[in-house]
C-alpha atoms as a PDB file:
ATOM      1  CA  UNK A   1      91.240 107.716 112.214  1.00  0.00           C
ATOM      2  CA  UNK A   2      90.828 106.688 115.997  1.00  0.00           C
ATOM      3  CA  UNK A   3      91.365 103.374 118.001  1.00  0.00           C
ATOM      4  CA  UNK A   4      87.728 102.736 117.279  1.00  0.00           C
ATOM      5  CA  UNK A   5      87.811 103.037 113.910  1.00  0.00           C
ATOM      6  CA  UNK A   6      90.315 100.610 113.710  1.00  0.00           C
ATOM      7  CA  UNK A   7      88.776  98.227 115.749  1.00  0.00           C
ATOM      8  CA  UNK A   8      85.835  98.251 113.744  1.00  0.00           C
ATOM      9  CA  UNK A   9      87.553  97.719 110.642  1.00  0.00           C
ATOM     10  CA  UNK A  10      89.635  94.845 111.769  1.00  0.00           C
ATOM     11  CA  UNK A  11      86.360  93.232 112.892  1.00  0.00           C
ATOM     12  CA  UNK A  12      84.396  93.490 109.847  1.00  0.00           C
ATOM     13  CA  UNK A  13      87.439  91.836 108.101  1.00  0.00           C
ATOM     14  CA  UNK A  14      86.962  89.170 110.273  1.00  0.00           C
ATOM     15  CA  UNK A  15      83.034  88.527 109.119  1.00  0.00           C
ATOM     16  CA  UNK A  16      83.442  88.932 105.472  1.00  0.00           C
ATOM     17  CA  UNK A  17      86.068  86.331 106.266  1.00  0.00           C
ATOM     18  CA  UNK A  18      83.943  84.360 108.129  1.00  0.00           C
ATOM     19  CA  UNK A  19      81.077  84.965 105.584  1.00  0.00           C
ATOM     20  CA  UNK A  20      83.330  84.432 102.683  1.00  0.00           C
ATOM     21  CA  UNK A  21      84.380  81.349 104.214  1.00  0.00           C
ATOM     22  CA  UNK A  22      80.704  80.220 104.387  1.00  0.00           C
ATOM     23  CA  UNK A  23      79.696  81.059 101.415  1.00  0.00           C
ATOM     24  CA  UNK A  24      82.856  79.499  99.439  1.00  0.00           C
ATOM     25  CA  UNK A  25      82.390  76.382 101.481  1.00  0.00           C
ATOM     26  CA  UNK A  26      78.558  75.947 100.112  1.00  0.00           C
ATOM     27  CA  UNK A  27      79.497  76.848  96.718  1.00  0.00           C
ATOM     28  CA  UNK A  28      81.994  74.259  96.789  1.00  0.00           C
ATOM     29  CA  UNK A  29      79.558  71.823  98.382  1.00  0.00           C
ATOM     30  CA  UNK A  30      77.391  72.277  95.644  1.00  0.00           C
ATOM     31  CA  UNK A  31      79.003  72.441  92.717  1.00  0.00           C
ATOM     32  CA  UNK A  32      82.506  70.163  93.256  1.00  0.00           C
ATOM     33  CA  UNK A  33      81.081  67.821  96.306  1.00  0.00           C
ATOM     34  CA  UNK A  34      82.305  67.377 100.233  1.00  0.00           C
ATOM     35  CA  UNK A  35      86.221  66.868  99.958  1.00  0.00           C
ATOM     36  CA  UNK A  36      86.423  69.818  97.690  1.00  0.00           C
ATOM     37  CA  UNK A  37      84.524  71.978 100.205  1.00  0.00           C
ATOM     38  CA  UNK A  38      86.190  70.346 103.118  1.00  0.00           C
ATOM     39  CA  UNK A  39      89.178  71.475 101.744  1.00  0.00           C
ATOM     40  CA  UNK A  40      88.293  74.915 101.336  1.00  0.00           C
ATOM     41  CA  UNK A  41      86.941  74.875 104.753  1.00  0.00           C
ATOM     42  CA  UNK A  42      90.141  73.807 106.308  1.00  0.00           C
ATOM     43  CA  UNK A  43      92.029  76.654 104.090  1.00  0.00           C
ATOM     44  CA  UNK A  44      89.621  79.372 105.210  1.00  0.00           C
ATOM     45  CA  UNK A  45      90.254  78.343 108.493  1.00  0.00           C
ATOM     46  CA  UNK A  46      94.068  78.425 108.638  1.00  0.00           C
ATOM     47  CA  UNK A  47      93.449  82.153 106.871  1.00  0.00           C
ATOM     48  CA  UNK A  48      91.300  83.703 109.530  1.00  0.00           C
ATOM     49  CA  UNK A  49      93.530  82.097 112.424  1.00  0.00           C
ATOM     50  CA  UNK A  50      97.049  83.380 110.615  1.00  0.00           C
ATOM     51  CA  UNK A  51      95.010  86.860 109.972  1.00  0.00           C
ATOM     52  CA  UNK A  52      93.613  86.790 114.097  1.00  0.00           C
ATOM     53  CA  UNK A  53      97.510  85.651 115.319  1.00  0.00           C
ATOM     54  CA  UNK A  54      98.786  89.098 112.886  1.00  0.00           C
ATOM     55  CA  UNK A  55      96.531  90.971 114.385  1.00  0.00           C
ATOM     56  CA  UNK A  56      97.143  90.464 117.944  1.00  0.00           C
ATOM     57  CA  UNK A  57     100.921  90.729 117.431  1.00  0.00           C
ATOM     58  CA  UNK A  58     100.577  93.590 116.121  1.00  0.00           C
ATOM     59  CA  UNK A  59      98.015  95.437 118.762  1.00  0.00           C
ATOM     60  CA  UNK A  60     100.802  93.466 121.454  1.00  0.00           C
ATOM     61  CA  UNK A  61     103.596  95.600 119.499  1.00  0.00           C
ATOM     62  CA  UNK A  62     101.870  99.298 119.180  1.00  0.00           C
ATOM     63  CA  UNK A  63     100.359  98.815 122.887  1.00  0.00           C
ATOM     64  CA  UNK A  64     103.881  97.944 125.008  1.00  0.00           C
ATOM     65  CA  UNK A  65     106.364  98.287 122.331  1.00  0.00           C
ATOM     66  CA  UNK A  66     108.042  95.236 122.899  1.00  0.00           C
ATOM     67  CA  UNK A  67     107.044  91.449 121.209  1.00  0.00           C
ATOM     68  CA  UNK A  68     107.547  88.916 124.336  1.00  0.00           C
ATOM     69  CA  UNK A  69     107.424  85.826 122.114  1.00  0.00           C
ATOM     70  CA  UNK A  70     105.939  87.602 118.778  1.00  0.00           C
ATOM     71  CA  UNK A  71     109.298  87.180 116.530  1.00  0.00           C
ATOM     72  CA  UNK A  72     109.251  83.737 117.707  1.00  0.00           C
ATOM     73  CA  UNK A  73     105.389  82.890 116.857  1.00  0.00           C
ATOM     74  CA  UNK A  74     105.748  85.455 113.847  1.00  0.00           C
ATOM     75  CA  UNK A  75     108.329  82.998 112.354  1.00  0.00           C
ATOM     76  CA  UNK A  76     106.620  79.520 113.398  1.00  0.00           C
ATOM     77  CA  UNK A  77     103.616  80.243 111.897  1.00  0.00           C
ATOM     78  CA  UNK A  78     104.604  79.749 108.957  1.00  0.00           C
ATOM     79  CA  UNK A  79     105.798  76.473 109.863  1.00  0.00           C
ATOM     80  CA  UNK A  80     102.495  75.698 111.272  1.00  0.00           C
ATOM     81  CA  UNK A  81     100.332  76.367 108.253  1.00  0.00           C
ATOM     82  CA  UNK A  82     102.792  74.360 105.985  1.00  0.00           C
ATOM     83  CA  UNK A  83     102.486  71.791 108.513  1.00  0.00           C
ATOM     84  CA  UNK A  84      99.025  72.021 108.682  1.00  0.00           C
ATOM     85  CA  UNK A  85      98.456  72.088 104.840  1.00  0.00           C
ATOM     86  CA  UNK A  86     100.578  69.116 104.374  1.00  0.00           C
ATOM     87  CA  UNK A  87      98.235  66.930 107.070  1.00  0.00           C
ATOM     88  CA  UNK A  88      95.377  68.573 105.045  1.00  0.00           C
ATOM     89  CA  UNK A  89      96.604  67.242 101.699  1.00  0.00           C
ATOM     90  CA  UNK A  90      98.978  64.026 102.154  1.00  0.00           C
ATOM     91  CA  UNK A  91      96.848  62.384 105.395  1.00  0.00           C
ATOM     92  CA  UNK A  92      92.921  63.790 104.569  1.00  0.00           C
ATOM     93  CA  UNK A  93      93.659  63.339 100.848  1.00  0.00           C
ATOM     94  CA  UNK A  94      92.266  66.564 100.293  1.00  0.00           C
ATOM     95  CA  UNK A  95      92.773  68.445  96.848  1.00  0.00           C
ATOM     96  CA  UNK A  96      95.907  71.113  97.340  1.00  0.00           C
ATOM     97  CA  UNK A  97      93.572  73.503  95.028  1.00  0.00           C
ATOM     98  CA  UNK A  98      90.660  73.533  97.308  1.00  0.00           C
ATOM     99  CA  UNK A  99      92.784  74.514 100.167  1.00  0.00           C
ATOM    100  CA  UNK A 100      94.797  77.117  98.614  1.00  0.00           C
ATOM    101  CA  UNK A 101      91.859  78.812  97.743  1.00  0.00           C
ATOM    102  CA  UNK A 102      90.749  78.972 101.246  1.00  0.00           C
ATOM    103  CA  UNK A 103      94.243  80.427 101.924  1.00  0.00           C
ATOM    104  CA  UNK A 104      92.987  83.538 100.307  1.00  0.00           C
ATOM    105  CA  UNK A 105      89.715  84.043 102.033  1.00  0.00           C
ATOM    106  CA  UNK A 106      91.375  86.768 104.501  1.00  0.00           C
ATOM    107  CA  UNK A 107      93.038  88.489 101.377  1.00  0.00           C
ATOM    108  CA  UNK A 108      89.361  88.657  99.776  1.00  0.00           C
ATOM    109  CA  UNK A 109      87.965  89.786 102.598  1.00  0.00           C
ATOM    110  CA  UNK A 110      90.244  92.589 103.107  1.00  0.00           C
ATOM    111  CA  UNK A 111      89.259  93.489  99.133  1.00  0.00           C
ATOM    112  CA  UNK A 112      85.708  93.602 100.060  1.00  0.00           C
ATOM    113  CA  UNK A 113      86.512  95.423 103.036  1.00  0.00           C
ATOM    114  CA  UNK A 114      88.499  98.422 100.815  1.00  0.00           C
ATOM    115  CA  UNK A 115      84.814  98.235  98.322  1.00  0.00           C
ATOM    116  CA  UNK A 116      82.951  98.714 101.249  1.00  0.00           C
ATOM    117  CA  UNK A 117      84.725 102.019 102.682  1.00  0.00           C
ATOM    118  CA  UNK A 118      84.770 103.038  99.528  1.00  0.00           C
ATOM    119  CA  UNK A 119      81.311 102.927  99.075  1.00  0.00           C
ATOM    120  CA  UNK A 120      79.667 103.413 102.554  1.00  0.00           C
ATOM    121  CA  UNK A 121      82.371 105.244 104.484  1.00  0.00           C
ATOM    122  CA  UNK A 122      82.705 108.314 101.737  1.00  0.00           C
END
């Protein structure tokens, strides 16, 4: 597997994320109304940004070796999407459920990245 390989993975993880995210976010439009989907919405987001922020660290950390400010972010992160969640849920109102399944948009679109190399890339 070369660089370019990788690189093309990691990107089509980020559109079936971004199409995923799309697609849930009409779904949820139509079948459970705008909060609901603006929920979802705002957990898709969060999940591509945390996947985008692990991916850079981790092309910062196989390129130079070292992680100027990576442990740090790494760790705060977390902080950020609880934070983040919280405002979601206790300020917007928005249903916890709706945005925890946007949370796994990024894990979904790694699954349908696997299906995919397993059925185009044989």
């Amino acid at each position: 597997m070369t660089a370019s390989f990788d690189e093309r993975v990691l990107q089509r993880i980020v559109r079936f994320a971004i199409a995923l995210g799309l697609l849930g976010g009409v779904a949820a439009l139509a079948r459970f109304g705008p909060r609901i989907a603006g929920g979802f919405l705002c957990g898709a987001s969060i999940s591509i940004l945390n996947f985008w922020t692990l991916e850079r660290m981790t092309v910062a950390l196989t390129s130079s070796g070292t992680a100027r400010g990576s442990a740090g972010l790494f760790g705060l992160r977390y902080f950020m999407v609880g934070g983040a969640v919280y405002v979601i849920v206790k300020i917007l109102e928005i249903s916890l459920m709706s945005v925890l399944a946007g949370l796994f948009v990024s894990a979904a679109a790694v699954i349908v990245e696997i299906l995919y190399e397993l059925i185009f890339l044989k």
